[in-house]
C-alpha atoms as a PDB file:
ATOM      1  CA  UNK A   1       6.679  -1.155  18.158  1.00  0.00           C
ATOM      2  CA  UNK A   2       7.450  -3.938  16.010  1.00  0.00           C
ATOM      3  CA  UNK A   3       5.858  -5.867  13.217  1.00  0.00           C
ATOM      4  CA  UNK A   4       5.521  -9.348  15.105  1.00  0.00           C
ATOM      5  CA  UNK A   5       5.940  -8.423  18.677  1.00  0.00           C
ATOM      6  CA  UNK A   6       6.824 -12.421  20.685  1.00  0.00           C
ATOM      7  CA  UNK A   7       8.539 -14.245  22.916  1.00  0.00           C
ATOM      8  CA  UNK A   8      11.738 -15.557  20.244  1.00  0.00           C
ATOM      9  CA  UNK A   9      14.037 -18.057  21.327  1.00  0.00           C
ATOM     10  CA  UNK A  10      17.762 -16.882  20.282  1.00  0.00           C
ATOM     11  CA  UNK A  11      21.136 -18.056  20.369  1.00  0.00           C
ATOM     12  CA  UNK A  12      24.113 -16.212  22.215  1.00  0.00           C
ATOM     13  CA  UNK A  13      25.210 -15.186  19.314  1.00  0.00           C
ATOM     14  CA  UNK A  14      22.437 -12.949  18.401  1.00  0.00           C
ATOM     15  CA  UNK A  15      22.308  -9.060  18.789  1.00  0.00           C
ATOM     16  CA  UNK A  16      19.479  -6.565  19.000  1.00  0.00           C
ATOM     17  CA  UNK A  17      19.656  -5.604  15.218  1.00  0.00           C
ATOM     18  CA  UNK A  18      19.007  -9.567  14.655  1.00  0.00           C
ATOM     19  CA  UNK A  19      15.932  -9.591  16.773  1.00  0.00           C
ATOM     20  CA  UNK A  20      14.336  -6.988  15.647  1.00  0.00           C
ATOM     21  CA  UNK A  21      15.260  -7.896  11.948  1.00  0.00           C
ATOM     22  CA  UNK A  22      13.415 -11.099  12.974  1.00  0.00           C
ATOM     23  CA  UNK A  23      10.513  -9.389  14.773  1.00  0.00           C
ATOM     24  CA  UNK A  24       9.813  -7.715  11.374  1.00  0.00           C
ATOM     25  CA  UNK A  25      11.745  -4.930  11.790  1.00  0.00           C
ATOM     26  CA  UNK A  26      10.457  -1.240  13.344  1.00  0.00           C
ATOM     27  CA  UNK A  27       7.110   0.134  12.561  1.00  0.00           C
ATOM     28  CA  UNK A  28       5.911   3.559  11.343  1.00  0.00           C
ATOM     29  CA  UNK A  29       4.978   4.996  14.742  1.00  0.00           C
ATOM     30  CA  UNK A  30       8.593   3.190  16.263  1.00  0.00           C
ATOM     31  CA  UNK A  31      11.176   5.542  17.989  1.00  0.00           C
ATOM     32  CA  UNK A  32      13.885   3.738  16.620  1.00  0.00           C
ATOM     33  CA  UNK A  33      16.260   5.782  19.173  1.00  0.00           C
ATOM     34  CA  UNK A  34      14.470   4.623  22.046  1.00  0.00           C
ATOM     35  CA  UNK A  35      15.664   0.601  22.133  1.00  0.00           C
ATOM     36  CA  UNK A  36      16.278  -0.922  25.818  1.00  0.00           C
ATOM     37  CA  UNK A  37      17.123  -4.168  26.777  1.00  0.00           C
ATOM     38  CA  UNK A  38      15.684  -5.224  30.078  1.00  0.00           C
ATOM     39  CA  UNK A  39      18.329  -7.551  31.769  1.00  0.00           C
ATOM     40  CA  UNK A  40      18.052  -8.420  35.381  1.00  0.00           C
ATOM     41  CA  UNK A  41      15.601  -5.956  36.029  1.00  0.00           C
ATOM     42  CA  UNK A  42      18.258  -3.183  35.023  1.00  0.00           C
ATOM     43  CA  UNK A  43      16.949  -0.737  31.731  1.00  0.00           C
ATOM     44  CA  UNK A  44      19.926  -0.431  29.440  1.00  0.00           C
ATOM     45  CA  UNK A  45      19.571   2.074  26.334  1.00  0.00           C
ATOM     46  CA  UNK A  46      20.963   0.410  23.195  1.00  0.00           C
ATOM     47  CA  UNK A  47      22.323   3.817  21.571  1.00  0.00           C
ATOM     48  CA  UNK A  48      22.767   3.110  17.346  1.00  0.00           C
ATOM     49  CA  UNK A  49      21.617  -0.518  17.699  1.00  0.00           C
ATOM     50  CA  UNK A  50      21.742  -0.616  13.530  1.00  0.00           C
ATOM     51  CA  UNK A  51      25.327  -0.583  13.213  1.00  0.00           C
ATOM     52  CA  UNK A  52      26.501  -1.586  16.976  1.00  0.00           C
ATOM     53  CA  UNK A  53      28.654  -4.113  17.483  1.00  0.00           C
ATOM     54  CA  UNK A  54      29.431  -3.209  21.121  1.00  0.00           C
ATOM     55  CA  UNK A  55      28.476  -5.859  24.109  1.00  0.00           C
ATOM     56  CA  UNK A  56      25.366  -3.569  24.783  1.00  0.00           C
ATOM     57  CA  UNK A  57      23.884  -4.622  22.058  1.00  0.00           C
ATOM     58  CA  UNK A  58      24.644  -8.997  22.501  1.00  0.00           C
ATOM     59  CA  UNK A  59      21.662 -10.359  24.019  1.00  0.00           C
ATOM     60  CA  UNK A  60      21.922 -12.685  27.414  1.00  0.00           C
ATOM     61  CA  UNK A  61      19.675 -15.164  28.359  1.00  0.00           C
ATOM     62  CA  UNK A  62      16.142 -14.024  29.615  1.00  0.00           C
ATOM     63  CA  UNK A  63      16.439 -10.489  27.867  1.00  0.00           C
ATOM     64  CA  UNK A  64      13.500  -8.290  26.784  1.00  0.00           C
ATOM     65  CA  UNK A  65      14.076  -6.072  24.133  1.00  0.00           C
ATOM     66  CA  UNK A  66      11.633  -3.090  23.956  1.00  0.00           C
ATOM     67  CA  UNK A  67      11.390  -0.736  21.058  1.00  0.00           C
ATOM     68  CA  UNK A  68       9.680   2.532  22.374  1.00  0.00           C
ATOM     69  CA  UNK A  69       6.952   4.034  20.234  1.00  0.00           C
ATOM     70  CA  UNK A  70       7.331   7.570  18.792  1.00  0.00           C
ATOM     71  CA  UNK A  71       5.206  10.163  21.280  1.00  0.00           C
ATOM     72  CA  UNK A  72       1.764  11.155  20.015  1.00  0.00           C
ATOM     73  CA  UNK A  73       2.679  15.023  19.335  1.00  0.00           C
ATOM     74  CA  UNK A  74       5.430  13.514  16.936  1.00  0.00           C
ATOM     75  CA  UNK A  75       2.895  11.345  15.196  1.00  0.00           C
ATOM     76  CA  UNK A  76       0.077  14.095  15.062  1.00  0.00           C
ATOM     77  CA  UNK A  77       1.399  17.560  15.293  1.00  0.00           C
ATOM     78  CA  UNK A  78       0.606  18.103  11.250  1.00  0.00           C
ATOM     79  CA  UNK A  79      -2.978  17.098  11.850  1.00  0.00           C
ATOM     80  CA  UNK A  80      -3.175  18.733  14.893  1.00  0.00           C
ATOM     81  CA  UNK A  81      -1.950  22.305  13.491  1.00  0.00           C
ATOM     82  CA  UNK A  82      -4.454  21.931  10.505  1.00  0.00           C
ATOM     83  CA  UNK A  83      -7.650  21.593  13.000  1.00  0.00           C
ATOM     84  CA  UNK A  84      -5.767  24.758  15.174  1.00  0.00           C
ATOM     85  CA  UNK A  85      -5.725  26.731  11.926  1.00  0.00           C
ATOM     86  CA  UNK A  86      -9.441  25.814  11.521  1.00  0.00           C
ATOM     87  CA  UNK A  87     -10.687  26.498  14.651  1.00  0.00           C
ATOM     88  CA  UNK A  88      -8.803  30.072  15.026  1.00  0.00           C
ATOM     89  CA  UNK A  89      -9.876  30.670  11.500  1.00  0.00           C
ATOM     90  CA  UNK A  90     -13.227  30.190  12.117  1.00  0.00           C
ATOM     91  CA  UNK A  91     -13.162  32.303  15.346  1.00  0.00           C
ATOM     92  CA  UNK A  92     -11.488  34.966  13.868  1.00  0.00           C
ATOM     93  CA  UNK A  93     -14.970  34.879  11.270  1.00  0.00           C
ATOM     94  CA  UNK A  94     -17.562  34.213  14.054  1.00  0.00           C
ATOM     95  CA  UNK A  95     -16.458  37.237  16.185  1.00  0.00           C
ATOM     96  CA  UNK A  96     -15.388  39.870  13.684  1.00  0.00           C
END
């Protein structure tokens, strides 16, 4: 859930914040609190990747960073209570 999702080719001195900065930074429907980096087949959570300066968050040859995408009840529920209010609106009409 990036703006230019790729392969990038990084030094060692680069950290999550920097890749993602250079894949365009986080979309709209991102969870920015869901960031892993996939090392070695092992899923590591990068907790507060915009301000951490920890070893989590320095990237290794072969990484995969993954930004998770926000879940579609997040993204929807204002939509989706509008047509609910609609539909037991109408109901409450039809069989009155």
């Amino acid at each position: 859930a990036v703006s230019r999702p790729n392969v990038y080719y990084v030094d060692l001195t680069t950290t999550v914040r920097d890749l993602i900065a250079r894949a365009g930074g986080v979309t709209e429907v991102a969870n920015a609190n869901d960031v892993i980096v996939i090392r070695d087949g092992a899923r590591i959570p990068v907790r507060d990747w915009q301000r951490d300066q920890s070893q989590t968050s320095d990237l290794r040859s072969g990484d995969q960073v993954v930004v998770g995408r926000k879940s579609w009840l997040s993204m929807n529920l204002l939509p989706a209570l509008s047509v609910m209010t609609g539909v037991v609106s109408l109901a409450v009409v039809l069989f009155r």
